[in-house]
N, C-alpha and C. Protein backbone atom coordinates (compact mmCIF):
# COMPACT_ATOMS: atom_id res chain seq x y z
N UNK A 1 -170.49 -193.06 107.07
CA UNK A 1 -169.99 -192.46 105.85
C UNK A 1 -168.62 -193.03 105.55
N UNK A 2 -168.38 -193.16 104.48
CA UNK A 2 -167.25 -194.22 104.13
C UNK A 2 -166.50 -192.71 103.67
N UNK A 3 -164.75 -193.01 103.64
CA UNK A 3 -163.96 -191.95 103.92
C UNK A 3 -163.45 -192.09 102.01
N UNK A 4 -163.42 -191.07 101.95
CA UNK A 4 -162.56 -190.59 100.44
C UNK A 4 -161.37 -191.98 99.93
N UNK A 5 -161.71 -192.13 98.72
CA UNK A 5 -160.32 -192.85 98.03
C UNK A 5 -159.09 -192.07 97.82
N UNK A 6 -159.39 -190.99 97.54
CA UNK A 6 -158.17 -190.10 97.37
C UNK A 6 -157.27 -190.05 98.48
N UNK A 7 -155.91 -190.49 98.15
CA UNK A 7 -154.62 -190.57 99.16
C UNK A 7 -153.81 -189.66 98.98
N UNK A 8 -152.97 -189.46 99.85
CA UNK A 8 -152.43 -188.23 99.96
C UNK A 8 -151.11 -188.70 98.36
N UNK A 9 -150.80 -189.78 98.67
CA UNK A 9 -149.82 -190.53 97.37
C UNK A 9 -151.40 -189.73 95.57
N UNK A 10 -152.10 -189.93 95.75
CA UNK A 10 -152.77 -189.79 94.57
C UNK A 10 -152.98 -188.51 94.26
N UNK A 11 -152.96 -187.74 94.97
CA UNK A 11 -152.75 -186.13 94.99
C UNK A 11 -151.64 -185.41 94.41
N UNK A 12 -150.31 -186.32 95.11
CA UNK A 12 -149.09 -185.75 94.64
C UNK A 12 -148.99 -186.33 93.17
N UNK A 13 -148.97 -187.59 92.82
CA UNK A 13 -149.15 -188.03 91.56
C UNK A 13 -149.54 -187.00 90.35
N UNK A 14 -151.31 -186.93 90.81
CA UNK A 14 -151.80 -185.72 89.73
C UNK A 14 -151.34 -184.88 89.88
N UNK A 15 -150.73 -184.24 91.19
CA UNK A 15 -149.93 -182.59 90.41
C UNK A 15 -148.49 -182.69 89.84
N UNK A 16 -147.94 -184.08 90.07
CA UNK A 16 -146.93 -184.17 88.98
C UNK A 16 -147.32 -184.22 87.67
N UNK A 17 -148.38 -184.99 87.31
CA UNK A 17 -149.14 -185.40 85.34
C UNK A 17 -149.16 -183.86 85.22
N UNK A 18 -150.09 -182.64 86.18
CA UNK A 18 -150.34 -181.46 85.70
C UNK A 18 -148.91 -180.98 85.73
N UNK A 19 -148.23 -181.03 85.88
CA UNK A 19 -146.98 -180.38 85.90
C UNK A 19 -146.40 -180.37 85.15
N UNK A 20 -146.13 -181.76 84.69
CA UNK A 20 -145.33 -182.13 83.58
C UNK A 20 -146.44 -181.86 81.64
N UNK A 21 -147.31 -182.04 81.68
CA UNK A 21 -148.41 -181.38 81.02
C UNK A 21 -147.96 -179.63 80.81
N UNK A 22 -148.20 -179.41 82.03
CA UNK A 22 -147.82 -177.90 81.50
C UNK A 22 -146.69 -177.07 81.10
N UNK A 23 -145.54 -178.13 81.02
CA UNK A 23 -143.68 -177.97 81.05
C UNK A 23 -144.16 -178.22 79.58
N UNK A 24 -144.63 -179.13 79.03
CA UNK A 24 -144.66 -180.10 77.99
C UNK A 24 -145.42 -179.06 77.00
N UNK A 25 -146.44 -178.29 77.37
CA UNK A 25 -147.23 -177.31 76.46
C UNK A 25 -146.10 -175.99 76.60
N UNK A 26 -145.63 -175.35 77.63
CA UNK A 26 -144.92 -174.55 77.41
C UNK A 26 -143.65 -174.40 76.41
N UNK A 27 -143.24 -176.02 76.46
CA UNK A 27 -141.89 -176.12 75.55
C UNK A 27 -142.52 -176.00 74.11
N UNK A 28 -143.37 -176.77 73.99
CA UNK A 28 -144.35 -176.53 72.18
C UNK A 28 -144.35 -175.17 71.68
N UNK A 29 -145.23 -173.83 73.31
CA UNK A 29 -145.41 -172.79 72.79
C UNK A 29 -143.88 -172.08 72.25
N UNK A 30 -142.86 -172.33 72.93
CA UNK A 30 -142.01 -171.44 72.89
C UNK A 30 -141.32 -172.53 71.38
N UNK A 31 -141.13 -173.41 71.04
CA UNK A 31 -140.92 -173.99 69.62
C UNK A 31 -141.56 -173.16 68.69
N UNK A 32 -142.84 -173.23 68.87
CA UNK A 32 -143.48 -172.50 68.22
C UNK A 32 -143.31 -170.71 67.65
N UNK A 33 -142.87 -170.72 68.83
CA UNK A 33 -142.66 -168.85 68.66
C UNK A 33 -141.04 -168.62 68.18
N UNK A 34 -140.23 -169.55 68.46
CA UNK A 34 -138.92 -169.86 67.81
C UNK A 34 -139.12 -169.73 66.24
N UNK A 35 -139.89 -170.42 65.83
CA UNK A 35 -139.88 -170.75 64.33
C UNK A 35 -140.42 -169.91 63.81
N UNK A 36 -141.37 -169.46 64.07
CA UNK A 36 -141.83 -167.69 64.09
C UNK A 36 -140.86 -166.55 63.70
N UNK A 37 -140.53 -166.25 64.72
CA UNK A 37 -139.14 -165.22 64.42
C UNK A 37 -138.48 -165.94 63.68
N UNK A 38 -137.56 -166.99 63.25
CA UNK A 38 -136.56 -167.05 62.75
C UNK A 38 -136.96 -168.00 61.50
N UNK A 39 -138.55 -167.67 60.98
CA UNK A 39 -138.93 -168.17 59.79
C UNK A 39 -138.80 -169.38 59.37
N UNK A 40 -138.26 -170.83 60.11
CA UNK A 40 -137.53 -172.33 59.71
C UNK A 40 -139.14 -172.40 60.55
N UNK A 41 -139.07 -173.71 59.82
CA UNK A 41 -140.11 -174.83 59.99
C UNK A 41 -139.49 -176.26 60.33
N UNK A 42 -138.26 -175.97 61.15
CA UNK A 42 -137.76 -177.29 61.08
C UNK A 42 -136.44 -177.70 60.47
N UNK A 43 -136.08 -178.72 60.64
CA UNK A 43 -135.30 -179.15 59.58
C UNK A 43 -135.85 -180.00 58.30
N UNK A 44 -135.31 -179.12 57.17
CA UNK A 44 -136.11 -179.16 55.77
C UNK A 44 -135.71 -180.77 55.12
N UNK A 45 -134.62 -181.26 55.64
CA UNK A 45 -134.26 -182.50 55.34
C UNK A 45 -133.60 -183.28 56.43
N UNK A 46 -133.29 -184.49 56.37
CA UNK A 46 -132.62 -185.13 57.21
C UNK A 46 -132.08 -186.26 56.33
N UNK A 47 -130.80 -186.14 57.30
CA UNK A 47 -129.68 -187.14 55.87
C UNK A 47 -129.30 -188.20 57.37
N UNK A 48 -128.83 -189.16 57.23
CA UNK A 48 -128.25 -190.21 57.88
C UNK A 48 -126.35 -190.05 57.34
N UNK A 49 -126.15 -190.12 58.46
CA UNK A 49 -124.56 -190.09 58.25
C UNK A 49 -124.03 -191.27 58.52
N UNK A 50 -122.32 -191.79 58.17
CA UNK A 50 -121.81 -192.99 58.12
C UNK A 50 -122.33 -193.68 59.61
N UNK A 51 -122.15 -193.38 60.39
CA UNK A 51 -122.46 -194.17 61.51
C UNK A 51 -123.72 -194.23 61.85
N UNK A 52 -124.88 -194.05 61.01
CA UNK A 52 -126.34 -194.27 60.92
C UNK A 52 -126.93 -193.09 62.02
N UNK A 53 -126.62 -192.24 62.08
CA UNK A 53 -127.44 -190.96 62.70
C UNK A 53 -127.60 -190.28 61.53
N UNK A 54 -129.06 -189.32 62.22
CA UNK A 54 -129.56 -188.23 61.54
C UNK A 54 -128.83 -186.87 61.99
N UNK A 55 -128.54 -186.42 60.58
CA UNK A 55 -128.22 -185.14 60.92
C UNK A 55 -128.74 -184.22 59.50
N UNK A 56 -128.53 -182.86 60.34
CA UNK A 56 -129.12 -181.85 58.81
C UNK A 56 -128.01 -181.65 57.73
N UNK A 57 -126.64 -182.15 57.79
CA UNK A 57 -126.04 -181.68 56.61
C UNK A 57 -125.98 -183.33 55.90
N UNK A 58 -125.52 -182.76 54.75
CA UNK A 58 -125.51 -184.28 53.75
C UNK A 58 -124.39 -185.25 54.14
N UNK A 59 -124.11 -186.24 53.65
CA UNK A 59 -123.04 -186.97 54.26
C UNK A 59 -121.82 -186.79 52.86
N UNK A 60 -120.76 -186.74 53.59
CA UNK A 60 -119.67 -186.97 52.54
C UNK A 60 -119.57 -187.91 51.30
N UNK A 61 -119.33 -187.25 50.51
CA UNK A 61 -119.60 -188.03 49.43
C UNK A 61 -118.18 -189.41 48.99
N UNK A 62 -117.05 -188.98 49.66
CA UNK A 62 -116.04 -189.86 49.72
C UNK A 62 -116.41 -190.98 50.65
N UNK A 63 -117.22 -190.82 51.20
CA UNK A 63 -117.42 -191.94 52.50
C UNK A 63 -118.46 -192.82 51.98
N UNK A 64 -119.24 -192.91 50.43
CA UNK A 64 -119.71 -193.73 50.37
C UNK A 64 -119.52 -194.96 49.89
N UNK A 65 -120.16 -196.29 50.06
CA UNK A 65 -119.58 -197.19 50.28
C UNK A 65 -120.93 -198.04 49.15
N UNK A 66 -120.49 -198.74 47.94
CA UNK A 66 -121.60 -199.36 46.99
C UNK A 66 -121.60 -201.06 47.85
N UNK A 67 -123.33 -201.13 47.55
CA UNK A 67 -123.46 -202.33 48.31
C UNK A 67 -124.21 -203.15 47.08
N UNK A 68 -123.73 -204.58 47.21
CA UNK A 68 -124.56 -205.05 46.21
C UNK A 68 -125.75 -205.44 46.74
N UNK A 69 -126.84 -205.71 46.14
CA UNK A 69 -128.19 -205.87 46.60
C UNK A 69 -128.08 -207.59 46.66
N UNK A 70 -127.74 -207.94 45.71
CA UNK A 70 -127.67 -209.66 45.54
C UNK A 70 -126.94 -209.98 47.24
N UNK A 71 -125.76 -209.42 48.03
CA UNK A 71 -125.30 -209.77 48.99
C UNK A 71 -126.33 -209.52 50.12
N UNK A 72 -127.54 -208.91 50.36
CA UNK A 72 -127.60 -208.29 51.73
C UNK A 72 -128.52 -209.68 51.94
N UNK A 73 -128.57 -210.07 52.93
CA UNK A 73 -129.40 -211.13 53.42
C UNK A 73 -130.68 -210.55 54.07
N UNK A 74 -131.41 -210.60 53.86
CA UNK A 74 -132.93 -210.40 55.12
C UNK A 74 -133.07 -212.07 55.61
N UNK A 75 -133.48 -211.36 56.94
CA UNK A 75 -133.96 -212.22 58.02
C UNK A 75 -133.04 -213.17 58.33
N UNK A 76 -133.12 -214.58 58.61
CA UNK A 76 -132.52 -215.07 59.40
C UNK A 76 -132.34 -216.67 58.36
N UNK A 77 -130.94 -216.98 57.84
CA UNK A 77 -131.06 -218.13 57.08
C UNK A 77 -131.84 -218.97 57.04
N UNK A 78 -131.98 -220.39 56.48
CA UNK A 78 -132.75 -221.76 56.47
C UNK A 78 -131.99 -222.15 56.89
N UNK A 79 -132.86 -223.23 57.98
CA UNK A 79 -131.84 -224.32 58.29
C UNK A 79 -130.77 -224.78 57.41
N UNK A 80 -131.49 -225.32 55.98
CA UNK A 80 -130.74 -226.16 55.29
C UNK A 80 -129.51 -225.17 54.42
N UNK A 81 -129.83 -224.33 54.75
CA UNK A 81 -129.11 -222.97 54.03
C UNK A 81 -127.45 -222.55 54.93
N UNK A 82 -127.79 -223.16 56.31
CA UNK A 82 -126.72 -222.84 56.91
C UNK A 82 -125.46 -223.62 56.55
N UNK A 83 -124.46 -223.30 57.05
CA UNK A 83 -123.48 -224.32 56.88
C UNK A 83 -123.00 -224.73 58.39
N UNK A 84 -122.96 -226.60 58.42
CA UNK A 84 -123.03 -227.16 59.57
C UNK A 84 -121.93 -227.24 60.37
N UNK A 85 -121.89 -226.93 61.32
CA UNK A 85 -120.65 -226.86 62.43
C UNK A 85 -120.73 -228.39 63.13
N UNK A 86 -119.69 -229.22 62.82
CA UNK A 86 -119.65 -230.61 63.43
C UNK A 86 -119.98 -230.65 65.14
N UNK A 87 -120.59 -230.74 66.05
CA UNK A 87 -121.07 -230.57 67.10
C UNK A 87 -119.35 -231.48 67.41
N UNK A 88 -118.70 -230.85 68.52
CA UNK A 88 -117.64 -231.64 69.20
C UNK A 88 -117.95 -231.40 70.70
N UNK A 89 -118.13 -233.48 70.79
CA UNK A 89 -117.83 -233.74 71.77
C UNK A 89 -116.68 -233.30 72.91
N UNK A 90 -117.26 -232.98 74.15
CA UNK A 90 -116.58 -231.77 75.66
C UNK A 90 -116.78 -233.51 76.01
N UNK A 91 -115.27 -233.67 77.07
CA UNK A 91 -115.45 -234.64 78.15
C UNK A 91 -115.19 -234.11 79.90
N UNK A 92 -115.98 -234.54 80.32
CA UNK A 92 -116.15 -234.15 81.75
C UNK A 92 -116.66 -234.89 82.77
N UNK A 93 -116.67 -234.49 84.01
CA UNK A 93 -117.20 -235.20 84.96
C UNK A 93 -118.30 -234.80 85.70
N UNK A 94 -119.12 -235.74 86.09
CA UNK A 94 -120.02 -235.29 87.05
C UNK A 94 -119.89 -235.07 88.14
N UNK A 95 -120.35 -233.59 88.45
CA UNK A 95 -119.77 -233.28 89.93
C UNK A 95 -121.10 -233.45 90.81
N UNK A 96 -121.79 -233.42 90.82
CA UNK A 96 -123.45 -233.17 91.36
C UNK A 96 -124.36 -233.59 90.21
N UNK A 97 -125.18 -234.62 90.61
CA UNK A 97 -126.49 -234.68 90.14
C UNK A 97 -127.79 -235.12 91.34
N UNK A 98 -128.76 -234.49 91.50
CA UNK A 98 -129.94 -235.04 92.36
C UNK A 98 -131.30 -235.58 91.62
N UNK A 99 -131.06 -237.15 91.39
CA UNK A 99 -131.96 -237.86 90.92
C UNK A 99 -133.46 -237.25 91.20
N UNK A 100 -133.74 -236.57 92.58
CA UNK A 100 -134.97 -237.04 92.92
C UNK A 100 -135.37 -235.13 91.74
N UNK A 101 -134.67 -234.14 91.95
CA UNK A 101 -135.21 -232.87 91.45
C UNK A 101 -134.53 -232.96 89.99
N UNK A 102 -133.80 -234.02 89.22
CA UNK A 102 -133.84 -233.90 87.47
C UNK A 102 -132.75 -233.22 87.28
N UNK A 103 -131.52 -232.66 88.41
CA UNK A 103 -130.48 -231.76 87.38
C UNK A 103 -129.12 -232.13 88.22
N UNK A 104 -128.18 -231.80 87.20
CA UNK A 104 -127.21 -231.43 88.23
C UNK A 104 -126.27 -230.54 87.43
N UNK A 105 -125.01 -230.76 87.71
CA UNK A 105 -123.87 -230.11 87.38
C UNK A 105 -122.59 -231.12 86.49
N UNK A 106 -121.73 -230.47 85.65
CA UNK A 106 -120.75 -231.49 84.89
C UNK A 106 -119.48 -230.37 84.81
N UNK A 107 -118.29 -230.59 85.03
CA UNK A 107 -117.09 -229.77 84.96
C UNK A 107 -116.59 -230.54 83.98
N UNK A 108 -116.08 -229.13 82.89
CA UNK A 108 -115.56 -229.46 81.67
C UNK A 108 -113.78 -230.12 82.25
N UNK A 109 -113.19 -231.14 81.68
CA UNK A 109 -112.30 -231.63 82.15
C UNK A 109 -111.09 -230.45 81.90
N UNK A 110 -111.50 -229.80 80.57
CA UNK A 110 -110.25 -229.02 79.75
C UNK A 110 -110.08 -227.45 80.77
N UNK A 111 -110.90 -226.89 80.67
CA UNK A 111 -111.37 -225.70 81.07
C UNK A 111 -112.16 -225.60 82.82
N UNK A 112 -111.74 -226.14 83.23
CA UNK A 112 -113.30 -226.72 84.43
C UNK A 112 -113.79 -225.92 84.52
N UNK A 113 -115.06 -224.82 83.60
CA UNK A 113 -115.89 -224.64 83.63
C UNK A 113 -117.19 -225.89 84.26
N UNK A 114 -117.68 -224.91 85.06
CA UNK A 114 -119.06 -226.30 85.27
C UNK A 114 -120.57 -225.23 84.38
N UNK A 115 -120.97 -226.71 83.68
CA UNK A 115 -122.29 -226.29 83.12
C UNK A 115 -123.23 -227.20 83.96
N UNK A 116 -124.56 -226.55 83.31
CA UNK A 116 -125.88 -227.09 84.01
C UNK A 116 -126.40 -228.37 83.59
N UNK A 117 -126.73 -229.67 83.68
CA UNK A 117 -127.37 -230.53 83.00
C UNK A 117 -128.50 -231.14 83.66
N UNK A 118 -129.94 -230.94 82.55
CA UNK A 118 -131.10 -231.00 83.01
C UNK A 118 -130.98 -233.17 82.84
N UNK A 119 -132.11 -233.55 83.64
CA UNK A 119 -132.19 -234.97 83.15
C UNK A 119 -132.71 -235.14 81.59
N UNK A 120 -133.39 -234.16 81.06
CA UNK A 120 -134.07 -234.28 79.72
C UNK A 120 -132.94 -234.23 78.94
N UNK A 121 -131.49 -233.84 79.06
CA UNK A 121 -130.53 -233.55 77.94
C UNK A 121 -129.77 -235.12 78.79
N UNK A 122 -129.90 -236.20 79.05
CA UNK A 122 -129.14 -237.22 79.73
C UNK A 122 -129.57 -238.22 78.15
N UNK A 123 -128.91 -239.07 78.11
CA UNK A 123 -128.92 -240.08 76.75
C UNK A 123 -129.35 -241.78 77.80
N UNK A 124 -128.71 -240.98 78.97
CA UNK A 124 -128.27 -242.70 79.94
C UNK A 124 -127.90 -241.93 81.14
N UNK A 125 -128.20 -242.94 82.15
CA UNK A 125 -128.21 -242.23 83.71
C UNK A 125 -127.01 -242.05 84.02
N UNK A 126 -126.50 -240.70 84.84
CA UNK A 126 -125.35 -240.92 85.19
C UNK A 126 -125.72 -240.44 87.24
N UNK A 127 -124.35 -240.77 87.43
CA UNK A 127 -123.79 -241.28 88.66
C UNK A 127 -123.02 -239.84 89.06
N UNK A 128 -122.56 -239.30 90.39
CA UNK A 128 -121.82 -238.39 90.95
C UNK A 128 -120.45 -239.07 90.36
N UNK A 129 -119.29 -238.16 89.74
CA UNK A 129 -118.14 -238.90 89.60
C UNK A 129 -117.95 -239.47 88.10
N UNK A 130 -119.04 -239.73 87.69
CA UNK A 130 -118.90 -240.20 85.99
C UNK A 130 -118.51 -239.63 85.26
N UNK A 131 -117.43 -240.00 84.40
CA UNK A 131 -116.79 -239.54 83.60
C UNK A 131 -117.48 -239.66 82.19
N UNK A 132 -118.04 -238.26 81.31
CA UNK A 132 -118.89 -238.40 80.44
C UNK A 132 -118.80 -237.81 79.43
N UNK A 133 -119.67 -237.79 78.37
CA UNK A 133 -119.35 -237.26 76.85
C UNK A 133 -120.56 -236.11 77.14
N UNK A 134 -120.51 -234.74 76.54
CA UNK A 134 -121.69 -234.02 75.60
C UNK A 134 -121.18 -232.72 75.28
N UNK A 135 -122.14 -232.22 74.73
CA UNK A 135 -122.38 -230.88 73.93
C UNK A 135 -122.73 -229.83 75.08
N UNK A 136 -122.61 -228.64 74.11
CA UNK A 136 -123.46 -227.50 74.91
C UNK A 136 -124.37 -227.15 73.59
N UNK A 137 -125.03 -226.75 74.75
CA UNK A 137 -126.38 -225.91 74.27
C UNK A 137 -126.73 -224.58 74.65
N UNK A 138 -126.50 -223.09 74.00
CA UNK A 138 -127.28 -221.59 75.16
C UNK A 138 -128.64 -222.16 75.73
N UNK A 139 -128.96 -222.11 76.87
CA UNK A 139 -130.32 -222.35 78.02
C UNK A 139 -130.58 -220.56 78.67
N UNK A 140 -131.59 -220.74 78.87
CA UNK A 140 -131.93 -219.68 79.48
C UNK A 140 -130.97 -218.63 80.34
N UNK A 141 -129.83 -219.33 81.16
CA UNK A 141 -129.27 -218.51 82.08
C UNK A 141 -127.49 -218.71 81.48
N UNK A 142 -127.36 -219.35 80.40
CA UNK A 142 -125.67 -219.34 80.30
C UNK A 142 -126.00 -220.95 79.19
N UNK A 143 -124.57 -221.50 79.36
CA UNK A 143 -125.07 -222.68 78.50
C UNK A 143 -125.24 -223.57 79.38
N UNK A 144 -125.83 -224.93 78.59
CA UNK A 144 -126.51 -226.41 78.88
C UNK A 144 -125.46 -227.22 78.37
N UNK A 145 -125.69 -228.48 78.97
CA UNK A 145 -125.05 -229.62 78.94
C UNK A 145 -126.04 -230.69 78.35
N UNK A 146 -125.61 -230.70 76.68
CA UNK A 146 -127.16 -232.06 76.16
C UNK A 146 -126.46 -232.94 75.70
N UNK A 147 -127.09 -234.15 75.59
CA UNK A 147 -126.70 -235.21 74.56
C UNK A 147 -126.00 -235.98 75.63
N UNK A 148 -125.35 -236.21 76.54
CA UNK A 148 -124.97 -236.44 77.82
C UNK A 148 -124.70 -238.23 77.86
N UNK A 149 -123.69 -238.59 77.73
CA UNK A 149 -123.23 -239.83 77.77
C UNK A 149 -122.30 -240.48 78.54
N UNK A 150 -122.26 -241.22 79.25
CA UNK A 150 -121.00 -242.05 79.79
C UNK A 150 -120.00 -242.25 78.86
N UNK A 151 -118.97 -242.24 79.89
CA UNK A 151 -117.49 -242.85 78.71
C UNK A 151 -117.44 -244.34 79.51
């Protein structure tokens, strides 16, 4: 005879769901019997106040603020719509690169911050020690080092 699936972990589980189930119906009933006696159904309106919460009274009427509709932007510009930020060249050195795994490391000369540089952002091979040109880029974990050139 093969022994029960039920674990002692799956037991306690379901009498927490029933538990919380029955906290969860009790709080409804007693809402319920609240609104009862004291005749409200709620709050009859809900207004948004200056700092974008809901609340039941209206918002001040000095605090409002006219927006033009022509200004609000939706979504997220066009490329060609943006206006272009001249990419400036960072010079730095290579502190670490390992040919055989594709990455290494570059310390900004100004700031010595060190960023990450994959071989795919390289223009031309560089060397431990090379003194080099590039950009950043945000990458997954902080920024990138692209466009990547010898001086």
């Amino acid at each position: 005879m093969a022994k029960s699936q039920v674990t002692f972990n799956k037991i306690e589980k379901e009498k927490k769901r029933l538990k919380k189930r029955e906290e969860k119906q009790r709080k409804k009933e007693a809402r319920k019997a609240e609104a009862k006696a004291t005749g409200q159904k709620g709050i009859q309106f809900a207004y948004v106040d200056h700092n974008g919460n809901l609340t039941d009274t209206p918002p001040d009427p000095n605090m409002k603020v006219k927006v033009e509709a022509e200004k609000i932007e939706l979504g997220i510009p066009k490329k060609e719509d943006r206006e272009e930020v001249d990419p400036v060249d960072k010079q730095g050195k290579v502190s670490f690169f390992d040919h055989s795994k594709g990455f290494g490391f570059i310390i900004d000369s100004i700031n010595q911050e060190k960023y990450f540089v994959h071989v795919s952002g390289l223009l031309e091979p560089v060397e431990e020690n090379d003194t080099v040109t590039y950009e950043l880029e945000r990458g997954q974990k902080g920024m990138n080092a692209v466009r990547v050139k010898k001086l």
